[in-house]
Protein backbone atom coordinates (compact mmCIF):
# COMPACT_ATOMS: atom_id res chain seq x y z
CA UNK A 1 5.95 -24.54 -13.36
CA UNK A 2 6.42 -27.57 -12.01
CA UNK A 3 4.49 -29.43 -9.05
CA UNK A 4 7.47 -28.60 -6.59
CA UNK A 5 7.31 -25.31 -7.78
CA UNK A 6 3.73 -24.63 -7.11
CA UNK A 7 4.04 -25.77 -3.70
CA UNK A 8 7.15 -23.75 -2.41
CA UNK A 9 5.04 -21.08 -4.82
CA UNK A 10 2.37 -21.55 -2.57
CA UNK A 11 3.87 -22.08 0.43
CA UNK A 12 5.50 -18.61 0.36
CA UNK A 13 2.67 -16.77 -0.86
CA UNK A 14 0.58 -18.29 2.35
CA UNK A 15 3.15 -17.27 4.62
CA UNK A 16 3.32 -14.17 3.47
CA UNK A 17 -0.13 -13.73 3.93
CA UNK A 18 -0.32 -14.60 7.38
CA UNK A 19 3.04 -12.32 7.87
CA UNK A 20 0.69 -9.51 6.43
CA UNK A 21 -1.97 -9.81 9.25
CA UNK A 22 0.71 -10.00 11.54
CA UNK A 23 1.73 -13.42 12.07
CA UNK A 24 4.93 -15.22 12.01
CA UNK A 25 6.36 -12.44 13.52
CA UNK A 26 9.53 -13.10 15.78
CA UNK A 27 8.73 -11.82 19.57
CA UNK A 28 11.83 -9.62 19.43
CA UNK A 29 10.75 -7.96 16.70
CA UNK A 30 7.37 -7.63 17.64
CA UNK A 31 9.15 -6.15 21.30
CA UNK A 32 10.88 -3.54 19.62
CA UNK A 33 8.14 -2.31 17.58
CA UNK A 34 5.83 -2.21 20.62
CA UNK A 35 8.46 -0.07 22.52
CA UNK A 36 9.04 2.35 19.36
CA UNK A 37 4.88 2.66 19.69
CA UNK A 38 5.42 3.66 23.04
CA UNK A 39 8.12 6.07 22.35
CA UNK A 40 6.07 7.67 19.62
CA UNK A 41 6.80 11.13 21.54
CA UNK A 42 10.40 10.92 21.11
CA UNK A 43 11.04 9.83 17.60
CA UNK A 44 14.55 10.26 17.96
CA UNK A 45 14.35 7.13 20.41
CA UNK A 46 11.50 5.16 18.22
CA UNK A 47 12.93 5.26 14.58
CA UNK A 48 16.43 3.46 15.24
CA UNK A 49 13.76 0.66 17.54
CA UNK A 50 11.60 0.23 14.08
CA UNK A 51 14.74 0.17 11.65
CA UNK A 52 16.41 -2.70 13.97
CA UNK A 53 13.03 -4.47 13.94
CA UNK A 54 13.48 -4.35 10.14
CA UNK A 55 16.65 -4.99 10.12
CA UNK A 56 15.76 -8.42 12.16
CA UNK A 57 12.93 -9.48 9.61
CA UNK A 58 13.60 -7.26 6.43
CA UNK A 59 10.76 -9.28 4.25
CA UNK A 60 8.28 -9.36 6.53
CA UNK A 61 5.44 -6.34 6.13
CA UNK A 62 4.85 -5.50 9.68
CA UNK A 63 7.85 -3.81 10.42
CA UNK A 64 7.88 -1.89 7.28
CA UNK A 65 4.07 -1.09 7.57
CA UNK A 66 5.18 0.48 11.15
CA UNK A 67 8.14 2.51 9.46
CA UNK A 68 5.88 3.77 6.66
CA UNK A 69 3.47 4.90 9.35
CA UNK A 70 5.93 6.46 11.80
CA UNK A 71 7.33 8.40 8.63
CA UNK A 72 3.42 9.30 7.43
CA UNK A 73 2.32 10.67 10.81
CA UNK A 74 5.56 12.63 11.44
CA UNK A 75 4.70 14.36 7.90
CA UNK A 76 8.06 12.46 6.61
CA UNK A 77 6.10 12.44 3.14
CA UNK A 78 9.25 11.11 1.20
CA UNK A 79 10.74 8.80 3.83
CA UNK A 80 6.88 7.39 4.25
CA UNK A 81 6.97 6.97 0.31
CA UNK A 82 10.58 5.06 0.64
CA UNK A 83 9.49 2.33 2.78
CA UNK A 84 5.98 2.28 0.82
CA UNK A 85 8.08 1.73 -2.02
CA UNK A 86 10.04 -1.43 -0.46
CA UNK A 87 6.80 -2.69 1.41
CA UNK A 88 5.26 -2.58 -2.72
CA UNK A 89 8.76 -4.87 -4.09
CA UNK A 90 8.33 -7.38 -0.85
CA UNK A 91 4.74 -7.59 -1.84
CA UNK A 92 5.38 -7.80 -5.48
CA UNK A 93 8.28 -10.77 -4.63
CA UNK A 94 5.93 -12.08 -2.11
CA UNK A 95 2.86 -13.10 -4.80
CA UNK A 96 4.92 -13.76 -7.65
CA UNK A 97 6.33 -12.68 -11.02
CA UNK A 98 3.48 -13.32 -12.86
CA UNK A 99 1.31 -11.17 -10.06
CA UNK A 100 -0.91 -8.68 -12.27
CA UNK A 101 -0.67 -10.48 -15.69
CA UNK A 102 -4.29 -11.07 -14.97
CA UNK A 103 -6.37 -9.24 -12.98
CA UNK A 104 -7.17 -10.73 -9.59
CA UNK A 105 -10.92 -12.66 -8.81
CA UNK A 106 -13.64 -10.32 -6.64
CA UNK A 107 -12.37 -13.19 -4.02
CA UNK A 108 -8.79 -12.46 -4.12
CA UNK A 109 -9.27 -9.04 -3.96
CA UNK A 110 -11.60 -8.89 -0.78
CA UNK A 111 -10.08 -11.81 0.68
CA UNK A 112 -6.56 -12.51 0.01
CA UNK A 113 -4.13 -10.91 2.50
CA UNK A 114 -1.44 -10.86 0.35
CA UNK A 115 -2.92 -9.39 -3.02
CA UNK A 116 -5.08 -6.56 -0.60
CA UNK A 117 -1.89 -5.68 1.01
CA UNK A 118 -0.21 -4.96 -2.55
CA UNK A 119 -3.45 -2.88 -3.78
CA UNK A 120 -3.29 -1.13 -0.23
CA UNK A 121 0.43 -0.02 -0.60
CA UNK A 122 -0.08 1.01 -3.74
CA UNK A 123 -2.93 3.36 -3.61
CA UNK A 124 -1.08 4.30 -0.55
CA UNK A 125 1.68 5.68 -2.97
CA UNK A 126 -0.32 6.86 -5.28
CA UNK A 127 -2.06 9.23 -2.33
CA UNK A 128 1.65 9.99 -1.55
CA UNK A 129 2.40 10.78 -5.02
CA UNK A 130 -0.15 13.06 -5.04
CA UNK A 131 0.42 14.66 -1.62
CA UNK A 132 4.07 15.47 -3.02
CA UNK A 133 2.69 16.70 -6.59
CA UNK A 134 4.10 13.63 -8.32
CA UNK A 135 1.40 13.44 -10.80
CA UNK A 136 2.31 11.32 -13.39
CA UNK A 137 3.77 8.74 -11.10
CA UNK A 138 0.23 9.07 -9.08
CA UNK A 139 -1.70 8.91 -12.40
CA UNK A 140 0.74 5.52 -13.44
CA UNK A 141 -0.17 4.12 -9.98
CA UNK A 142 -3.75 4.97 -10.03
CA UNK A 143 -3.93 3.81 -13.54
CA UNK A 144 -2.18 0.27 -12.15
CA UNK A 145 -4.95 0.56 -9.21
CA UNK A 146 -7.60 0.39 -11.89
CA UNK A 147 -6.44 -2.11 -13.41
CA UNK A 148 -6.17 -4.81 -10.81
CA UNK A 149 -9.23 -3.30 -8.67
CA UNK A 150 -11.85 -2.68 -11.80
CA UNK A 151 -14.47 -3.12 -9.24
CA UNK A 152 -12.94 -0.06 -6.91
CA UNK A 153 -12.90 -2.43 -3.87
CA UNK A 154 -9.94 -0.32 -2.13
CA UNK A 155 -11.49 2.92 -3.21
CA UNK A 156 -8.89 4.10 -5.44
CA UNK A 157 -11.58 5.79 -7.62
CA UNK A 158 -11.88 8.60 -5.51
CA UNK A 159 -7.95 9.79 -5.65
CA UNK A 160 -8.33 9.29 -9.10
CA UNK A 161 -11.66 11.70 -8.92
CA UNK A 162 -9.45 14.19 -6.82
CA UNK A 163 -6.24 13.77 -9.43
CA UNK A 164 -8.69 14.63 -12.18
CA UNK A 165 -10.53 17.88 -10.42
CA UNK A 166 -6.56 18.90 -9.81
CA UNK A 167 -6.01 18.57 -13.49
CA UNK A 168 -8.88 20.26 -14.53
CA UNK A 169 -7.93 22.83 -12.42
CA UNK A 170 -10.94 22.73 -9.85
CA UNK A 171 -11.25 22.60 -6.34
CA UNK A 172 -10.58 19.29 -4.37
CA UNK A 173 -11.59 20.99 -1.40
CA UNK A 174 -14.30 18.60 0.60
CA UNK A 175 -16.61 21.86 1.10
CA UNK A 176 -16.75 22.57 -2.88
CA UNK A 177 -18.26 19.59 -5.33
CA UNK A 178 -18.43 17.22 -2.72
CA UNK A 179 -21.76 16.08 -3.50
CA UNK A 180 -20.40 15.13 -6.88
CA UNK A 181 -17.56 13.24 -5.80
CA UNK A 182 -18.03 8.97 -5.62
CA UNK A 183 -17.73 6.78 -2.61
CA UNK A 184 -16.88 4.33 -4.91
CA UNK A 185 -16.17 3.57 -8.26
CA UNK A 186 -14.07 4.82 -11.45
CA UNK A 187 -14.99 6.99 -13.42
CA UNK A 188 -15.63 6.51 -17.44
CA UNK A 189 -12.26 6.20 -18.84
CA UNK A 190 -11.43 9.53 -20.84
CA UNK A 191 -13.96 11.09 -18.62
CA UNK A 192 -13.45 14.22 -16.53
CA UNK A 193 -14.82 14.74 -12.94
């Protein structure tokens, strides 16, 4: 790349990362998803408030982040995976073609808004995955997890823990094994639970 490049690289992967923690936010957007929030008791009234915010800023996460939750918490498990799905491609566009061709520092990966927002969303989907007995797409995502989180930062070692019992054909139940599941951490590769 060249120096301009870099820059307007840089420049859009900064403002995305302040977009991520909620700046640069337009007030009527942030208006409308503040009056969906307080119409969470009539969704019929809050959902068209969060698509129009999204509609008015369709690359910025907060709205989406809001749709994926209203979808989540309404038990929506396949609507909630749709907009995790676009939050993950504004993400990916957001950091960068070249995003994952090496795994991200211990910095960028506690620190950077940006690359902990794409790591969020996807163990997000891999949960969903899971949750909706998608297991190979859960497996591919936890797998993708590992790979850019070796250190288990974001906790994705425990799905993958709870994905493995599954398989084996245990019980994921918190009451049974939990003393033998991790915090934190992935397990030996080729390992069972």
């Amino acid at each position: 790349m060249n120096a301009a490049l870099d820059h307007d690289f840089e420049a859009a992967a900064a403002a995305f990362a302040a977009a991520v923690i909620g700046g640069q936010l337009a007030a009527p957007v942030e208006a409308l998803i503040a009056q969906a929030g307080a119409l969470r008791d009539q969704p019929e009234k809050a959902l068209p408030l969060l698509e129009r915010a999204r509609a008015l800023a369709p690359r910025h996460p907060v709205p989406l982040i809001a749709i994926y939750r209203f979808h989540f918490y309404g038990h929506a498990l396949e609507k909630a995976r749709a907009a995790g799905e676009d939050a993950l491609a504004v993400a990916r566009s957001a950091l960068g073609p070249e995003f994952g061709d090496v795994v991200p520092t211990e910095g960028a990966t506690l620190g950077d808004a940006a690359v902990r927002f794409y790591l969020f969303t996807l163990k997000g989907l891999a949960y969903l995955h899971l949750r909706l007995g998608e297991l190979e797409e859960a497996k591919r995502m936890l797998g993708e997890l590992r790979r850019l989180d070796p250190q288990d930062h974001l906790g994705g070692g425990l799905l993958s823990y709870v994905l493995a019992r599954h398989e084996a054909g245990e019980s994921t139940s918190p009451a049974e094994g939990a003393a033998d599941s991790p915090v934190r951490g992935w397990a030996p590769q080729g390992s069972r639970p």
